[in-house]
Structures are given as C-alpha cells and as structure tokens.
PDB file of N, CA and C in Angstrom:
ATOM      1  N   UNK A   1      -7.630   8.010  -3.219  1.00  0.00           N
ATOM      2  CA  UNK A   1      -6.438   8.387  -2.487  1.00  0.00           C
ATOM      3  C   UNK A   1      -6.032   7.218  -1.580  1.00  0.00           C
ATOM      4  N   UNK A   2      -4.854   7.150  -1.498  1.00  0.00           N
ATOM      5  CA  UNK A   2      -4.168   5.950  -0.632  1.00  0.00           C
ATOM      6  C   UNK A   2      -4.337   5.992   0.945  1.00  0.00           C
ATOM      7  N   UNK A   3      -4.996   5.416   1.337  1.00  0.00           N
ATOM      8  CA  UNK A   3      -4.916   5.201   3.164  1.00  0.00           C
ATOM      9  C   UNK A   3      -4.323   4.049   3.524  1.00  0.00           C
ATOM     10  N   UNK A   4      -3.108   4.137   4.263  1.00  0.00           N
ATOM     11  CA  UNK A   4      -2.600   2.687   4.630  1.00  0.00           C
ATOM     12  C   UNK A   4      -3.480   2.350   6.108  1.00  0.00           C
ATOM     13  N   UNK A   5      -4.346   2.939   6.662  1.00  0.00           N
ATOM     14  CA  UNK A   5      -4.755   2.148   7.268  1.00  0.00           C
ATOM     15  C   UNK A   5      -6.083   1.340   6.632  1.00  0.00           C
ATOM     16  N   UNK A   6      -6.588   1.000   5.230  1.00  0.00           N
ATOM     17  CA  UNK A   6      -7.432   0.651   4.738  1.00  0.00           C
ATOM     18  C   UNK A   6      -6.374  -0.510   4.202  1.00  0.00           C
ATOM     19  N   UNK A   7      -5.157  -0.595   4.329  1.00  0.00           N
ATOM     20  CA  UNK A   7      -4.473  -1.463   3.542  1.00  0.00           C
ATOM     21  C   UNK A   7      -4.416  -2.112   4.660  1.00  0.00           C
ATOM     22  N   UNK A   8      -3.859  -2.108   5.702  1.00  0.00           N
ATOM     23  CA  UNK A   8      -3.797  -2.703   7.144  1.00  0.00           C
ATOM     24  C   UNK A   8      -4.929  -3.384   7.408  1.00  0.00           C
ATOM     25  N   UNK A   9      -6.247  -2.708   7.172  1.00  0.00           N
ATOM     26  CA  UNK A   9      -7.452  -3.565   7.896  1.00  0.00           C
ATOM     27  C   UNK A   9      -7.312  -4.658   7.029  1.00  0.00           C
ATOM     28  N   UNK A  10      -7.590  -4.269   5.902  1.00  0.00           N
ATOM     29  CA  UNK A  10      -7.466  -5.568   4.422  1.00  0.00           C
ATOM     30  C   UNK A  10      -6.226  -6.799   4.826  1.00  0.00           C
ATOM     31  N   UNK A  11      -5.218  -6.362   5.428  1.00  0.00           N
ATOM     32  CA  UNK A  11      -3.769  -7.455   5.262  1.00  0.00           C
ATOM     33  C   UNK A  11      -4.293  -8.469   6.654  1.00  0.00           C
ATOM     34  N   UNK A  12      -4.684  -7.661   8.003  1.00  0.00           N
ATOM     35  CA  UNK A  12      -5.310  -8.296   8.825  1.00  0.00           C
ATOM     36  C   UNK A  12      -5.971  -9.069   8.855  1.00  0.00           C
ATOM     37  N   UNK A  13      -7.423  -9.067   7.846  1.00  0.00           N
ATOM     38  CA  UNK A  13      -8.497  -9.668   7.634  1.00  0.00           C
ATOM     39  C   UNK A  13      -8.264 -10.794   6.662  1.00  0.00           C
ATOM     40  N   UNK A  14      -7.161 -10.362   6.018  1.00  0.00           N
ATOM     41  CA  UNK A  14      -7.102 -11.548   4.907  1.00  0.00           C
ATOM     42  C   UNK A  14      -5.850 -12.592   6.047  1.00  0.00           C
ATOM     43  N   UNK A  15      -5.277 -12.351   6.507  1.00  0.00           N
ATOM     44  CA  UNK A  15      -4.024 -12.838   7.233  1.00  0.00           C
ATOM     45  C   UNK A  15      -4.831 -13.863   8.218  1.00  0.00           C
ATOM     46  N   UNK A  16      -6.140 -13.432   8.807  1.00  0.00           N
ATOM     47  CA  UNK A  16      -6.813 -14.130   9.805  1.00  0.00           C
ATOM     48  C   UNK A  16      -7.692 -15.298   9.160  1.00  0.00           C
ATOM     49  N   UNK A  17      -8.457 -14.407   8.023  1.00  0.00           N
ATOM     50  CA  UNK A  17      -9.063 -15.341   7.371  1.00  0.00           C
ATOM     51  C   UNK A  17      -8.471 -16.822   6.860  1.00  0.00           C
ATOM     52  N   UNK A  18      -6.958 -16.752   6.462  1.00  0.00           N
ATOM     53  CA  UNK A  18      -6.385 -17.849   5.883  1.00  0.00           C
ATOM     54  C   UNK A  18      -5.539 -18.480   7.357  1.00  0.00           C
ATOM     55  N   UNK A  19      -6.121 -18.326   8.110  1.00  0.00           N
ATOM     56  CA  UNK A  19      -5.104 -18.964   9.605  1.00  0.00           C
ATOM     57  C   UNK A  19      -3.624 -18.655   9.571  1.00  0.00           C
ATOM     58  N   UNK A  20      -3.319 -17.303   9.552  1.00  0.00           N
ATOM     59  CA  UNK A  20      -1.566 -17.386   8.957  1.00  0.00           C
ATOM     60  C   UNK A  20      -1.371 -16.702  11.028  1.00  0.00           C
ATOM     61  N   UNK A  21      -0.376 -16.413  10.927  1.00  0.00           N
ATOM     62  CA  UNK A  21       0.044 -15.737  12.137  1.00  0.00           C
ATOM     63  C   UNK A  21       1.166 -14.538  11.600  1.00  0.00           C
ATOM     64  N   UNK A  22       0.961 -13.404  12.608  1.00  0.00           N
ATOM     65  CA  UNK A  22       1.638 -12.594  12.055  1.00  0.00           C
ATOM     66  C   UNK A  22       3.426 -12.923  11.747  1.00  0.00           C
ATOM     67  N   UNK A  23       4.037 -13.973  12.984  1.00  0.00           N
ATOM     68  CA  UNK A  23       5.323 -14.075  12.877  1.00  0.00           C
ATOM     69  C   UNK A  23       5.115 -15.180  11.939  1.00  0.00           C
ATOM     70  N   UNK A  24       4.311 -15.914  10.771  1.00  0.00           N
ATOM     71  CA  UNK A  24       4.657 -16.774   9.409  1.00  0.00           C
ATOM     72  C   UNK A  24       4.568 -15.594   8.308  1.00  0.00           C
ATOM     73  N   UNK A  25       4.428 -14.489   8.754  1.00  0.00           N
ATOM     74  CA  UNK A  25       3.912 -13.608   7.232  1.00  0.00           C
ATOM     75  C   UNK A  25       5.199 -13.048   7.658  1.00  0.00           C
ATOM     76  N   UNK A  26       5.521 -12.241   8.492  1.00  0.00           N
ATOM     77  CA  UNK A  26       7.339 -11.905   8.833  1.00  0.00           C
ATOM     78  C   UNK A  26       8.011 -13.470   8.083  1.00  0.00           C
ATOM     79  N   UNK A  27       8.157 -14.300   8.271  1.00  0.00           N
ATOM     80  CA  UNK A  27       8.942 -15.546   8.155  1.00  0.00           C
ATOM     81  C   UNK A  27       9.242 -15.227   6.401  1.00  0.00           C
ATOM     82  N   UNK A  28       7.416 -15.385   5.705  1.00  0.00           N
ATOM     83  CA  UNK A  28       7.885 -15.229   4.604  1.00  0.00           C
ATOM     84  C   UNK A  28       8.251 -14.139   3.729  1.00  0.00           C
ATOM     85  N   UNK A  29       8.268 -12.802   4.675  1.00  0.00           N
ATOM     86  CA  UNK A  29       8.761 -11.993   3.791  1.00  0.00           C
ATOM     87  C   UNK A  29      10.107 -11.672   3.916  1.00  0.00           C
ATOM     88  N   UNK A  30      10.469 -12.216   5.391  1.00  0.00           N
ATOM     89  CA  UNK A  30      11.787 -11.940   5.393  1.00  0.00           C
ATOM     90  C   UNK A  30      12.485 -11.104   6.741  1.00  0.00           C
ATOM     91  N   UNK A  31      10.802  -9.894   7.000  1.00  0.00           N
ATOM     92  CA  UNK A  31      10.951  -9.142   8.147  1.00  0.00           C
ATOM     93  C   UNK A  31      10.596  -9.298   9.860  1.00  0.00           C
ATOM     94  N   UNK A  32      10.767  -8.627  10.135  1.00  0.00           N
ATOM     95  CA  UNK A  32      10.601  -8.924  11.636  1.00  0.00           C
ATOM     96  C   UNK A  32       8.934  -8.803  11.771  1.00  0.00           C
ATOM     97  N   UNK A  33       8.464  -9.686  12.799  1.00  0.00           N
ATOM     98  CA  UNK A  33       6.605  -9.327  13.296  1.00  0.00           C
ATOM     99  C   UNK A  33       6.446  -7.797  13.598  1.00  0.00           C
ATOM    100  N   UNK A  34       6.907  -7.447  13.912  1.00  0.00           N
ATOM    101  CA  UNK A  34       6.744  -5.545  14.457  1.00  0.00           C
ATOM    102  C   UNK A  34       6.827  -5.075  12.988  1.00  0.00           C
ATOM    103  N   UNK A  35       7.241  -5.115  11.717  1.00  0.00           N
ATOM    104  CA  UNK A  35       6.574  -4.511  10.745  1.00  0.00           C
ATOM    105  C   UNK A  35       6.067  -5.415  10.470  1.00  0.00           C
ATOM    106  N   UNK A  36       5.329  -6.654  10.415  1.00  0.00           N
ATOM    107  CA  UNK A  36       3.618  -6.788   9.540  1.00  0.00           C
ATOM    108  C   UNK A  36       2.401  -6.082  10.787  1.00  0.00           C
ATOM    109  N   UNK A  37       3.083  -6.141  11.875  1.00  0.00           N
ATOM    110  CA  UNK A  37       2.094  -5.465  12.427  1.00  0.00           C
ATOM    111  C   UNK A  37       1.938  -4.196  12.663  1.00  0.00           C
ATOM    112  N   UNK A  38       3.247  -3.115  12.127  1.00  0.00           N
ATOM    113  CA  UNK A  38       3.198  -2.068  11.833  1.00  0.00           C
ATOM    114  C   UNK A  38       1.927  -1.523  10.635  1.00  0.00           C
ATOM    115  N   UNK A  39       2.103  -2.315   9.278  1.00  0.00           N
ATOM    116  CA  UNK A  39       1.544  -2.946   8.268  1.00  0.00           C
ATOM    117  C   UNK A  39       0.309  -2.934   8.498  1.00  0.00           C
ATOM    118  N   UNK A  40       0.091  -4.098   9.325  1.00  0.00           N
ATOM    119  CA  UNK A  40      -1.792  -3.677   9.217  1.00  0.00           C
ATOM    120  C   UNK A  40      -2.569  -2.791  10.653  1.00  0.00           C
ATOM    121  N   UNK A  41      -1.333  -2.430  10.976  1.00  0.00           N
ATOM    122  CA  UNK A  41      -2.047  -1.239  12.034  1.00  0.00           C
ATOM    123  C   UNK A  41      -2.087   0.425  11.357  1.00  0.00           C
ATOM    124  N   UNK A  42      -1.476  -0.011  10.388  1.00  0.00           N
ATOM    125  CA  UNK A  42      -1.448   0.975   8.975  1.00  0.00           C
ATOM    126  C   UNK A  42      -0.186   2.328   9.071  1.00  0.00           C
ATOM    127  N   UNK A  43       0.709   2.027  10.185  1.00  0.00           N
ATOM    128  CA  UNK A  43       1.658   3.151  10.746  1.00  0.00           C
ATOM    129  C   UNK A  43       2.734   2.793   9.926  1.00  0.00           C
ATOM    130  N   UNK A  44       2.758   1.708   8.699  1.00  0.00           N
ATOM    131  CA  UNK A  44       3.816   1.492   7.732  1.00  0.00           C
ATOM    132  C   UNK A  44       3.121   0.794   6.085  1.00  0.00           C
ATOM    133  N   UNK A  45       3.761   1.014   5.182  1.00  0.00           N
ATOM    134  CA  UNK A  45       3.292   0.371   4.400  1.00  0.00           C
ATOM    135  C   UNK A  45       4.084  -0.659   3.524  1.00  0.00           C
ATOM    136  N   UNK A  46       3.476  -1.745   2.743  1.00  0.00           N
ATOM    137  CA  UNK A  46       4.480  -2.899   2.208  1.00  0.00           C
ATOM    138  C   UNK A  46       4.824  -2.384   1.509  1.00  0.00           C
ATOM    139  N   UNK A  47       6.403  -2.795   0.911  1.00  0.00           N
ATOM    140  CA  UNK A  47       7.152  -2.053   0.134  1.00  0.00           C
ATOM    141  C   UNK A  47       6.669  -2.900  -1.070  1.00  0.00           C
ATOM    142  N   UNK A  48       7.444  -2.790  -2.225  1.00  0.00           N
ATOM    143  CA  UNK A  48       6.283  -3.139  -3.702  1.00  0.00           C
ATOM    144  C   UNK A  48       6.678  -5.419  -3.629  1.00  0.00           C
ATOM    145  N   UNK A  49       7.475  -5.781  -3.213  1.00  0.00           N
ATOM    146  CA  UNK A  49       7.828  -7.075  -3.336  1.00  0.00           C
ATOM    147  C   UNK A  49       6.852  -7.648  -2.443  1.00  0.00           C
ATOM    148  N   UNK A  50       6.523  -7.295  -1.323  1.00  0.00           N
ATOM    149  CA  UNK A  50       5.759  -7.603   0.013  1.00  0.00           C
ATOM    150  C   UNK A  50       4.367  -7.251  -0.890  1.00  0.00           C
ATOM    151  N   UNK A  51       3.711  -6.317  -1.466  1.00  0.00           N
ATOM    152  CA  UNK A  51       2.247  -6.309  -1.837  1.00  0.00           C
ATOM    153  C   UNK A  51       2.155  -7.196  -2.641  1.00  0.00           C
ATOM    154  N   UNK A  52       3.319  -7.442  -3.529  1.00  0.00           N
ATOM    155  CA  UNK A  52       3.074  -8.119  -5.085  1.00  0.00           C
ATOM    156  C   UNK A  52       2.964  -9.613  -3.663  1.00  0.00           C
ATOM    157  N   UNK A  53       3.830 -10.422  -2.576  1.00  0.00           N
ATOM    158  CA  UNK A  53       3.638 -11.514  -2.187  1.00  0.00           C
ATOM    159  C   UNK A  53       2.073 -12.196  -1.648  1.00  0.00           C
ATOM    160  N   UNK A  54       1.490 -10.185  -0.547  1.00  0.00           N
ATOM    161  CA  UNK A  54      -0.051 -10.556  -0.089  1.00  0.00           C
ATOM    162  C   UNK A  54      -1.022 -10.816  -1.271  1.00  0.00           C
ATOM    163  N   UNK A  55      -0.321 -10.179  -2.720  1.00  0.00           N
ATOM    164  CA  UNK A  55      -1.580 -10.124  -3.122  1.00  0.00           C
ATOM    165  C   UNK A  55      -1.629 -11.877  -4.404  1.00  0.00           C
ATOM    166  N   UNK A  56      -0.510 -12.289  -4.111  1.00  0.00           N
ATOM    167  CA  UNK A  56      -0.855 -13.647  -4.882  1.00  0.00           C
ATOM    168  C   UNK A  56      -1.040 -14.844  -3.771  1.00  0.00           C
ATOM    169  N   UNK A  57      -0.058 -14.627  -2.516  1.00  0.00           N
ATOM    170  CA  UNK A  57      -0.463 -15.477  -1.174  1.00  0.00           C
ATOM    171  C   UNK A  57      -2.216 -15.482  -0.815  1.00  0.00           C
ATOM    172  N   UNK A  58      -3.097 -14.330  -1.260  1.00  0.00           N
ATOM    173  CA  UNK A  58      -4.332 -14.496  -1.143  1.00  0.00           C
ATOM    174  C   UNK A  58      -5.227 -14.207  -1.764  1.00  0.00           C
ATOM    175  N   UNK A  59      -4.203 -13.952  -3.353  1.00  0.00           N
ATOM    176  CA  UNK A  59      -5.175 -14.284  -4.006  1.00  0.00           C
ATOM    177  C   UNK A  59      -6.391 -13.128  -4.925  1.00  0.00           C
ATOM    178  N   UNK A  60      -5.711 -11.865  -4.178  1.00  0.00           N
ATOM    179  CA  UNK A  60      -6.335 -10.761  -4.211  1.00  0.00           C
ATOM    180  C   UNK A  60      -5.740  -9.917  -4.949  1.00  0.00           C
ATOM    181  N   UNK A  61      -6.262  -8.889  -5.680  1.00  0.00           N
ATOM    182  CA  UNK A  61      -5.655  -7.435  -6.477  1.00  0.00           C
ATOM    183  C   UNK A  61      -4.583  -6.616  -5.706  1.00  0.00           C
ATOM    184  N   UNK A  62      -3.627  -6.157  -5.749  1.00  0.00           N
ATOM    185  CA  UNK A  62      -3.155  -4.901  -5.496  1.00  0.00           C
ATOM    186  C   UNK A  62      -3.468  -3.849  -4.885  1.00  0.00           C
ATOM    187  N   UNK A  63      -4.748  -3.713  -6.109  1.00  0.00           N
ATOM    188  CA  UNK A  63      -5.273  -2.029  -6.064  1.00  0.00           C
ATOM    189  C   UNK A  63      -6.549  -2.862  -4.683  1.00  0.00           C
ATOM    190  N   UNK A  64      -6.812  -3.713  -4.780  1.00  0.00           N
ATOM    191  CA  UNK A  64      -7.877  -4.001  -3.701  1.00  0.00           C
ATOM    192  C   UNK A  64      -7.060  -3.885  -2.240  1.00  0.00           C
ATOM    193  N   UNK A  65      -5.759  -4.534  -1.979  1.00  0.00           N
ATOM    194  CA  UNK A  65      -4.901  -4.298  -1.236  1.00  0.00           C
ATOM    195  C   UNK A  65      -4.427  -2.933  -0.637  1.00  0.00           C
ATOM    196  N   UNK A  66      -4.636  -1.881  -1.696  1.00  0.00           N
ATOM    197  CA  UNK A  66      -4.003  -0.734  -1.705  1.00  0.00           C
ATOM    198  C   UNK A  66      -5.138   0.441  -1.496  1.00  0.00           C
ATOM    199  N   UNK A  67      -6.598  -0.388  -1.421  1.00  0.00           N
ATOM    200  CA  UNK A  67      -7.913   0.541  -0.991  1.00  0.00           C
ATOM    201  C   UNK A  67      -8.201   1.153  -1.945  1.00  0.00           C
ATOM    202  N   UNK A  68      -7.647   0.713  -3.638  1.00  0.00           N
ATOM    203  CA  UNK A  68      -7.900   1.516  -4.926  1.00  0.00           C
ATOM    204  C   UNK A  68      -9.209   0.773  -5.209  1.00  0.00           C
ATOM    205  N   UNK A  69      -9.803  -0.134  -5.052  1.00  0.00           N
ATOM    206  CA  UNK A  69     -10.984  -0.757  -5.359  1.00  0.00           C
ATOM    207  C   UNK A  69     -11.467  -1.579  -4.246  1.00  0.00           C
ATOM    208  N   UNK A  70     -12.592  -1.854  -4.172  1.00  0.00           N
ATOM    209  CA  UNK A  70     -13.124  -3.084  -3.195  1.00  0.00           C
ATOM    210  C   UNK A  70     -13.483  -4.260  -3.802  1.00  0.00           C
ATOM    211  N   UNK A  71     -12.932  -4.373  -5.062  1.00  0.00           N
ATOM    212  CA  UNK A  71     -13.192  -5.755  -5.360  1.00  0.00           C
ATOM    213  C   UNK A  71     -11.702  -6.060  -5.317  1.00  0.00           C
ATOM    214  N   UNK A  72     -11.830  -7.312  -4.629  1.00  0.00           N
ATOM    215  CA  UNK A  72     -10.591  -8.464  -4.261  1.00  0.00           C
ATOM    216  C   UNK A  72      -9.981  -9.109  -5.368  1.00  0.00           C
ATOM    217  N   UNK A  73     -11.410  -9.249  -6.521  1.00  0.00           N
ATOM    218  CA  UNK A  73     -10.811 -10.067  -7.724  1.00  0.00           C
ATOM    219  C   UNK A  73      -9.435  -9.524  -8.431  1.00  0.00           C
ATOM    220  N   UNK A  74      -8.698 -10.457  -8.766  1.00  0.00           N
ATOM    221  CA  UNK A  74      -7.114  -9.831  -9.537  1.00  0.00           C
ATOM    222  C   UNK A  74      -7.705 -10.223 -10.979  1.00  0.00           C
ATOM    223  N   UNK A  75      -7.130  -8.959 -11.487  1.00  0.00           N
ATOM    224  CA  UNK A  75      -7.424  -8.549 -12.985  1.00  0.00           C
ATOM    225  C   UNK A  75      -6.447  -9.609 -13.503  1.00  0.00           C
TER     226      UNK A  75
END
C-alpha cells in the first residue's frame, strides 16, 4: 500500500545524499520549495513527471520511490 510519507523520507535522503538543496530540486522541476518540501514531509505527493525526474536524477526505481519495494535498483 502507498504511504507518501515513505516516499518523502526516500526523496529527502536521496536529495541530501547527492548535495542537492531543496530550492535546486524546485528549480528543476519547475515548482516552488514549499512543495518539494511538502513532498518529502509526505503531506503531498510527486505528480507522475516529477517521480519519473527523482527517479532517473538518482538513479533509483519508481516503485522504490513509491515504498513498492526497498530495492533502489531500476529494473
């Protein structure tokens, strides 16, 4: 089952891990910092263009993004 706050911890952790800042991940999606940090405080979720961007910007699955698996690897 989908929990966006399992998607949030994941966007956080990967966002920190790669040195990004929340207002360059707004920059590149387009939106304001108050939704990526809506986003990984989990009180919103990425719409399908924004998951498909976290999940090739780092590299990671979707469904790992989306708390459908815990492996990161992209199929």
């Amino acid at each position: 089952m989908y929990d966006p706050k399992i998607t949030g911890l994941r966007l956080r952790s990967l966002r920190i891990q790669h040195g990004r800042k929340q207002d360059d991940i707004a920059s590149c999606l387009g939106v304001g910092q108050t939704a990526v940090s809506n986003q990984e405080k989990g009180m919103s979720s990425p719409y399908a263009a924004a998951l498909f961007w976290y999940a090739v910007e780092y590299g990671v699955s979707a469904d790992y993004l989306l708390g459908l698996t815990d492996d990161p690897t992209p199929v």
